[in-house]
Protein backbone atom coordinates (compact mmCIF):
# COMPACT_ATOMS: atom_id res chain seq x y z
CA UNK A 1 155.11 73.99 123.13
CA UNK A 2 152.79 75.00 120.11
CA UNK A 3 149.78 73.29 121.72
CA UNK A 4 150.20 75.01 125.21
CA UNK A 5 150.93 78.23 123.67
CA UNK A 6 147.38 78.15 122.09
CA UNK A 7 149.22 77.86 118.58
CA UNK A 8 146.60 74.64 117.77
CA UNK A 9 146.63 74.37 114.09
CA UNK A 10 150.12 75.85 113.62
CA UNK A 11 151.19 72.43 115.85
CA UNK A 12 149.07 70.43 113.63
CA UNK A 13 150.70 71.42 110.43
CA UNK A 14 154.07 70.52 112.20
CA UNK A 15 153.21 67.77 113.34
CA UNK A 16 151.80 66.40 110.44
CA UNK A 17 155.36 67.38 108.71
CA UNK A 18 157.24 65.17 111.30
CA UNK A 19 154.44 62.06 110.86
CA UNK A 20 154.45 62.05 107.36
CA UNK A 21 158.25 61.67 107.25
CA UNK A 22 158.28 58.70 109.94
CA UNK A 23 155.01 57.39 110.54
CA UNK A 24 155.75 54.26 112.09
CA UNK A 25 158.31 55.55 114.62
CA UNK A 26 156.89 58.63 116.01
CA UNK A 27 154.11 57.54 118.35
CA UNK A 28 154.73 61.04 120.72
CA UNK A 29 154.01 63.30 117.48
CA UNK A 30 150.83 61.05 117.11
CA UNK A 31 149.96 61.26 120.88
CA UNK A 32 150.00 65.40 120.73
CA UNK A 33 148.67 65.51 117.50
CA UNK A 34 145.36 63.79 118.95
CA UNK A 35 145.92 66.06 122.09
CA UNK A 36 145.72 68.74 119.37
CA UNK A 37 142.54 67.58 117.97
CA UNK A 38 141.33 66.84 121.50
CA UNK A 39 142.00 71.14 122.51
CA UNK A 40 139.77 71.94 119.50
CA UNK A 41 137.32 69.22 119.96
CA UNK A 42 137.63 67.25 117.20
CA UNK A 43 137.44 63.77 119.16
CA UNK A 44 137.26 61.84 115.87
CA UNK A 45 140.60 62.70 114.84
CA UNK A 46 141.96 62.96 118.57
CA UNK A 47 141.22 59.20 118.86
CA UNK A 48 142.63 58.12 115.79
CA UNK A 49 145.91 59.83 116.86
CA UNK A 50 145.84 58.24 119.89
CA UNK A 51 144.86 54.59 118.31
CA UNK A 52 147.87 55.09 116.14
CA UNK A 53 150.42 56.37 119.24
CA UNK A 54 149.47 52.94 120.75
CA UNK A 55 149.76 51.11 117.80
CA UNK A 56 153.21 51.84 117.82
CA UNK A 57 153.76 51.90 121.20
CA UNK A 58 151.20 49.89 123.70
CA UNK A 59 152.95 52.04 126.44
CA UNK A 60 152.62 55.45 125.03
CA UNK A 61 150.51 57.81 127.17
CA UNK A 62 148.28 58.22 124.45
CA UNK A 63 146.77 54.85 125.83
CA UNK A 64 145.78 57.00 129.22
CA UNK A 65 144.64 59.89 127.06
CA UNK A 66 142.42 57.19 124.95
CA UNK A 67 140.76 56.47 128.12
CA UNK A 68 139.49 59.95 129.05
CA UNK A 69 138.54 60.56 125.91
CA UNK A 70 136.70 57.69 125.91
CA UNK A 71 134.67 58.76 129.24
CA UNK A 72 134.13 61.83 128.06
CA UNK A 73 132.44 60.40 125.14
CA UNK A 74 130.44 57.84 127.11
CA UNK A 75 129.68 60.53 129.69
CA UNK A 76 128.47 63.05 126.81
CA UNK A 77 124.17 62.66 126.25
CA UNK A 78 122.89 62.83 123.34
CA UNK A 79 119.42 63.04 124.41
CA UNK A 80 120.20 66.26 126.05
CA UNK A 81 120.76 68.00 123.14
CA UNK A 82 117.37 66.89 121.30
CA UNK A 83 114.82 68.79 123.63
């Protein structure tokens, strides 16, 4: 609700609360932490959180978010921004 609300890093810091306490079960804190990252565009951490999220659960929809991030990223030229 925090990450629709625009509330970004206030959802980060509760999410990160929830993960540290049980990181191996709670791939859907994982999956909208990285969608988190992804709404301030820090794709780094957005894919780790999603890489985790599937870790723990090869069905999580973090595996569909992991693919658009990843065409974004392949889409994005670099060259562009050198001229």
């Amino acid at each position: 609700m925090l990450i629709s609300q625009g509330c970004i890093d206030q959802a980060i810091k509760e999410l990160d609360v929830i993960i540290t306490n049980n990181p191996s079960t709670c791939d859907e804190a994982y999956y909208l932490r990285g969608n988190a990252y992804r709404k301030l565009g820090d794709w780094k951490n957005a894919l780790n959180n999603y890489l985790s999220a599937i870790e723990i659960n090869p069905e999580s929809p973090a595996l569909q978010a992991k693919e658009i991030l990843m065409d974004i990223l392949n889409f994005y030229n670099k060259d562009m921004y050198n001229q």
